[in-house]
C-alpha atoms as a PDB file:
ATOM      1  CA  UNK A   1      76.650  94.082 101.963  1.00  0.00           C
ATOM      2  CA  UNK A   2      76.562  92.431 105.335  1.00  0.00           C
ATOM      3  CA  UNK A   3      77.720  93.435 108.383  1.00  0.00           C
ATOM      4  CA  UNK A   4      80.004  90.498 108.186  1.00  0.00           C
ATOM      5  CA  UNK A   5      81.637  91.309 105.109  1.00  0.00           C
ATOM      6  CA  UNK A   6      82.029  94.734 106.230  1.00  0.00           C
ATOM      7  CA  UNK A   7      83.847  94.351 109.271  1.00  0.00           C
ATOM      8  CA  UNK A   8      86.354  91.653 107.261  1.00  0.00           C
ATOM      9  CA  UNK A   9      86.422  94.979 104.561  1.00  0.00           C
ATOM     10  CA  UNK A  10      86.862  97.285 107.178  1.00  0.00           C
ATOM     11  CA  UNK A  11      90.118  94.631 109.484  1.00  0.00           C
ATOM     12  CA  UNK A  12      91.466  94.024 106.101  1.00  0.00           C
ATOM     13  CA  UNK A  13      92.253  97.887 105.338  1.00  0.00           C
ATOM     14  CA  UNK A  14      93.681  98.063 108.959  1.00  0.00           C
ATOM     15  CA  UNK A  15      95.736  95.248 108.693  1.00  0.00           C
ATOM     16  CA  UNK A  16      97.182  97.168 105.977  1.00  0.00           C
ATOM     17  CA  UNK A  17      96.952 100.061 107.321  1.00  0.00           C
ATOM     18  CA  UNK A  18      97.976  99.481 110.703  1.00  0.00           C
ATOM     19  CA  UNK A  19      99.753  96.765 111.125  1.00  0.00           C
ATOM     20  CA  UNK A  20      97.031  94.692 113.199  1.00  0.00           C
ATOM     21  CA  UNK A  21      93.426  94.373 112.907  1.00  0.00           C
ATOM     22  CA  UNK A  22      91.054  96.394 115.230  1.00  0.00           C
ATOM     23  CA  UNK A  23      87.625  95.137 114.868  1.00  0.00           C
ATOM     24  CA  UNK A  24      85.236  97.034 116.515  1.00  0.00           C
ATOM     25  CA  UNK A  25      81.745  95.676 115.475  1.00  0.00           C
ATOM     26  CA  UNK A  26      78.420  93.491 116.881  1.00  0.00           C
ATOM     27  CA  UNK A  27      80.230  90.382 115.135  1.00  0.00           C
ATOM     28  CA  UNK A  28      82.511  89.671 118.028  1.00  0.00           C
ATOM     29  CA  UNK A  29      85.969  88.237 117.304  1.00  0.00           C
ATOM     30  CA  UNK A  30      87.248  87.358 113.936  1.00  0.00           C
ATOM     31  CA  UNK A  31      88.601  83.813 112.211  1.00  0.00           C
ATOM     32  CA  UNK A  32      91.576  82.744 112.132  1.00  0.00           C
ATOM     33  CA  UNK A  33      92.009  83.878 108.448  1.00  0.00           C
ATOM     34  CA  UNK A  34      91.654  87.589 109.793  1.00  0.00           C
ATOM     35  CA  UNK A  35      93.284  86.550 113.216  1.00  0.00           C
ATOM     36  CA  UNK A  36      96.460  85.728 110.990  1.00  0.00           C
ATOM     37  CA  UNK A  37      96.590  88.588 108.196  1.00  0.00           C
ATOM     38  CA  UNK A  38      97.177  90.371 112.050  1.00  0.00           C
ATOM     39  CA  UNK A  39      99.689  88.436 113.341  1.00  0.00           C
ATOM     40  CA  UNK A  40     101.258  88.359 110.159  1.00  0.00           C
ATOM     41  CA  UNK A  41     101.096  92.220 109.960  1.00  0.00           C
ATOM     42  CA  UNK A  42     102.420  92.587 113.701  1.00  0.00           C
ATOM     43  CA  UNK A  43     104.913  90.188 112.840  1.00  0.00           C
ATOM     44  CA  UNK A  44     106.021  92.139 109.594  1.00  0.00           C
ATOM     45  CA  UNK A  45     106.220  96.231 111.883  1.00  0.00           C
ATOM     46  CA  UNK A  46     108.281  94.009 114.365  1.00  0.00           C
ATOM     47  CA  UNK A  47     111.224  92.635 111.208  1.00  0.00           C
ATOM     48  CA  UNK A  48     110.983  96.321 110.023  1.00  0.00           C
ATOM     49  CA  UNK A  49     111.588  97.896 113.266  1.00  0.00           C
ATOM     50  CA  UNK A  50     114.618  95.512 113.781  1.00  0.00           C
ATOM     51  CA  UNK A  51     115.619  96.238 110.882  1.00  0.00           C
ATOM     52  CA  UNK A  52     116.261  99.610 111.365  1.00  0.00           C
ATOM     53  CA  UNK A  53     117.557  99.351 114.591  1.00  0.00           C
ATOM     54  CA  UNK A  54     120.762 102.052 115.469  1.00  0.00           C
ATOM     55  CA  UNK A  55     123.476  99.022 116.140  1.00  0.00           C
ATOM     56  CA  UNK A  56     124.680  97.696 119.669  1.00  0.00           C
ATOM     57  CA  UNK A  57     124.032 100.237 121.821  1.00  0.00           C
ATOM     58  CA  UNK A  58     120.131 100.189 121.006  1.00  0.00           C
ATOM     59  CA  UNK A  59     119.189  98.015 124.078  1.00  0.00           C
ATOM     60  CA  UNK A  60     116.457 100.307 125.355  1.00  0.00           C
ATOM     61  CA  UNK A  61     114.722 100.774 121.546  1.00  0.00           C
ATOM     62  CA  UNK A  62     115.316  96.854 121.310  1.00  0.00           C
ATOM     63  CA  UNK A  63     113.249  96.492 124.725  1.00  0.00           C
ATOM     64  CA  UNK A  64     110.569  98.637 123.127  1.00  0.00           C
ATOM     65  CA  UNK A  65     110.085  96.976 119.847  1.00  0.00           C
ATOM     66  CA  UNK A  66     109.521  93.915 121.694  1.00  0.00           C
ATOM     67  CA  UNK A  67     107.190  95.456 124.318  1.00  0.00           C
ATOM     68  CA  UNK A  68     105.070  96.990 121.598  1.00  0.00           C
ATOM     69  CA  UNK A  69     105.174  93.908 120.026  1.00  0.00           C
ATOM     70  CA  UNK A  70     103.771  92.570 122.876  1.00  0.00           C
ATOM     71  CA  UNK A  71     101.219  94.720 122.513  1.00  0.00           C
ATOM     72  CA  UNK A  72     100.264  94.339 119.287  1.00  0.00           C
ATOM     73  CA  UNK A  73      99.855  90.297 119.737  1.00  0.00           C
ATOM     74  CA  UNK A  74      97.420  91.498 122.472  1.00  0.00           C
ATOM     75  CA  UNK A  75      95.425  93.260 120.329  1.00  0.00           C
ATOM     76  CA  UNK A  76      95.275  90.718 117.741  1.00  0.00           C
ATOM     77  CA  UNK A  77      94.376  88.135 120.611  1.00  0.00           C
ATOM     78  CA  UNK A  78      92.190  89.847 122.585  1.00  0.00           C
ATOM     79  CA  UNK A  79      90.154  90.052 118.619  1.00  0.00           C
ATOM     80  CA  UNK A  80      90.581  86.328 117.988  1.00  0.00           C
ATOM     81  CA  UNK A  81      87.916  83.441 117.726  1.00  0.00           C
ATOM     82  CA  UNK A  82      88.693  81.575 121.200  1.00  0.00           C
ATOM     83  CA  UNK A  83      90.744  78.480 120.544  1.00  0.00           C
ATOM     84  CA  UNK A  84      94.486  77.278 120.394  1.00  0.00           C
ATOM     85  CA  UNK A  85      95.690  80.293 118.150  1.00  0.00           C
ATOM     86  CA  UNK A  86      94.357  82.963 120.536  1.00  0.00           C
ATOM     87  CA  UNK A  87      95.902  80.858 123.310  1.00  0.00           C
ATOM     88  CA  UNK A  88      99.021  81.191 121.995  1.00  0.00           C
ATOM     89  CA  UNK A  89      98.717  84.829 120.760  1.00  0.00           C
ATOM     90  CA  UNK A  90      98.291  85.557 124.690  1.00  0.00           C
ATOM     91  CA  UNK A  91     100.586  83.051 125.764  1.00  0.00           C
ATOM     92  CA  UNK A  92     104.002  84.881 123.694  1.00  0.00           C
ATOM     93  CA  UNK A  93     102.626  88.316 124.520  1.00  0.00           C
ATOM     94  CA  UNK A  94     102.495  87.551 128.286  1.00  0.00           C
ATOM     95  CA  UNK A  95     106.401  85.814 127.654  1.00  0.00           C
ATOM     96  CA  UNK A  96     107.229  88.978 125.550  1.00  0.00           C
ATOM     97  CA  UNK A  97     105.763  91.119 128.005  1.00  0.00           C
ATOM     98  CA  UNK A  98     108.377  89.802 130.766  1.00  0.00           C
ATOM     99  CA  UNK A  99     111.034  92.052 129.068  1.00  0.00           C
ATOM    100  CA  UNK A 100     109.388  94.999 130.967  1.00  0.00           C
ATOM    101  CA  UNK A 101     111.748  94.110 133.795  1.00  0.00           C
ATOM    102  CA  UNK A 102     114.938  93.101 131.303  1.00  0.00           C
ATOM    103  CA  UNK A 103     117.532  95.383 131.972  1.00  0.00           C
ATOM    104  CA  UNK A 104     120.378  94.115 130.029  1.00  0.00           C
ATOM    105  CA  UNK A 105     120.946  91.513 127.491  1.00  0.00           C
ATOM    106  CA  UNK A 106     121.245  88.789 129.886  1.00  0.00           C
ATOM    107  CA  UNK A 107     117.612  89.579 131.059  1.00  0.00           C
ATOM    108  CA  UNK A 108     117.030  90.257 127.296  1.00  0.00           C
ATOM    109  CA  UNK A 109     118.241  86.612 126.555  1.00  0.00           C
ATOM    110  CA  UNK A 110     116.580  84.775 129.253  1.00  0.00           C
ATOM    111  CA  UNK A 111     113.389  85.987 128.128  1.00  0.00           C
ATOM    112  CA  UNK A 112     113.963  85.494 124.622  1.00  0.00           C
ATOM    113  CA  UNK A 113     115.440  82.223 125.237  1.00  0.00           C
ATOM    114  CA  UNK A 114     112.378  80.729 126.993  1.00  0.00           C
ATOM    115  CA  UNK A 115     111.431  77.686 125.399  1.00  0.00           C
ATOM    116  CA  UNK A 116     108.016  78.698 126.575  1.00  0.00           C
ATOM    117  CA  UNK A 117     107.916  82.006 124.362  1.00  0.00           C
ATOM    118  CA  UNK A 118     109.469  79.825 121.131  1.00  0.00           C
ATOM    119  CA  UNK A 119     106.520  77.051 121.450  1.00  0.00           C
ATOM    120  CA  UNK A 120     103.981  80.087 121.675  1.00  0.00           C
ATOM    121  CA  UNK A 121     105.146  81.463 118.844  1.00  0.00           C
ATOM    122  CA  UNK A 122     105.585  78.233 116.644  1.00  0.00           C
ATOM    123  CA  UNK A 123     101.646  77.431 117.783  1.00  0.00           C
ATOM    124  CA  UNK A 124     100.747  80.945 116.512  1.00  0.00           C
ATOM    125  CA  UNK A 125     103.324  81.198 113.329  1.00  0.00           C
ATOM    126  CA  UNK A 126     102.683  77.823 112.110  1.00  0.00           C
ATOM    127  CA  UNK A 127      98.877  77.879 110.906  1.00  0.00           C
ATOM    128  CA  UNK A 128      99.901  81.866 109.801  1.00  0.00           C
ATOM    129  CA  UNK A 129     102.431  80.836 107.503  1.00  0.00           C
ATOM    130  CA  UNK A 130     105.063  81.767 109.774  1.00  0.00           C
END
């Protein structure tokens, strides 16, 4: 087997596994293909985890999800062929990444309501079946 198929092996398992792909081999950054089944899988921990958020007073845990979501997309970016889908995977973690500072809802919604962060994410979710 080749080191390529391997390492798709090997980021299919962790996106599985995981959540996201970490793809630490010689080959570099992965396709799109394997750039989405990441995204996808970030995308899927972050509709769990607001799904099981604790009601209205869960501000601070709804900061977090968000934040690690941020993460997450970094991860699956910072892994990604160059090109417009990486661009975008940075661009809504950087806008997501803004809620570090959000203190209340109204911060909440102004970052959230960036039309900025909603084109990022429609660049990134529409060739990931998103």
């Amino acid at each position: 087997m080749s080191m390529r198929g391997t390492t798709l092996i090997v980021s299919a398992l962790m996106v599985v596994a995981c959540g996201l792909t970490a793809v630490a081999s010689t080959a570099g950054a992965v396709d799109d293909k394997a750039t989405c089944a990441a995204f996808n899988g970030a995308w899927t921990d972050l509709n769990n985890r607001l799904g099981a958020l604790g009601g209205a007073d869960s501000f601070s845990e709804l900061r977090k999800i968000y934040l690690d979501t941020a993460g997450d997309l970094r991860v699956v970016a910072d892994n990604a062929d160059p090109g417009a889908l990486k661009d975008a995977l940075n661009t809504a973690a950087a806008h997501l990444s803004r809620l570090e500072t959000a203190t209340n809802l109204d911060d909440f919604d102004r970052v959230m309501g960036d039309p900025a962060l909603t084109a990022a994410l429609d660049v990134a979710g529409t060739p990931c079946g998103l």
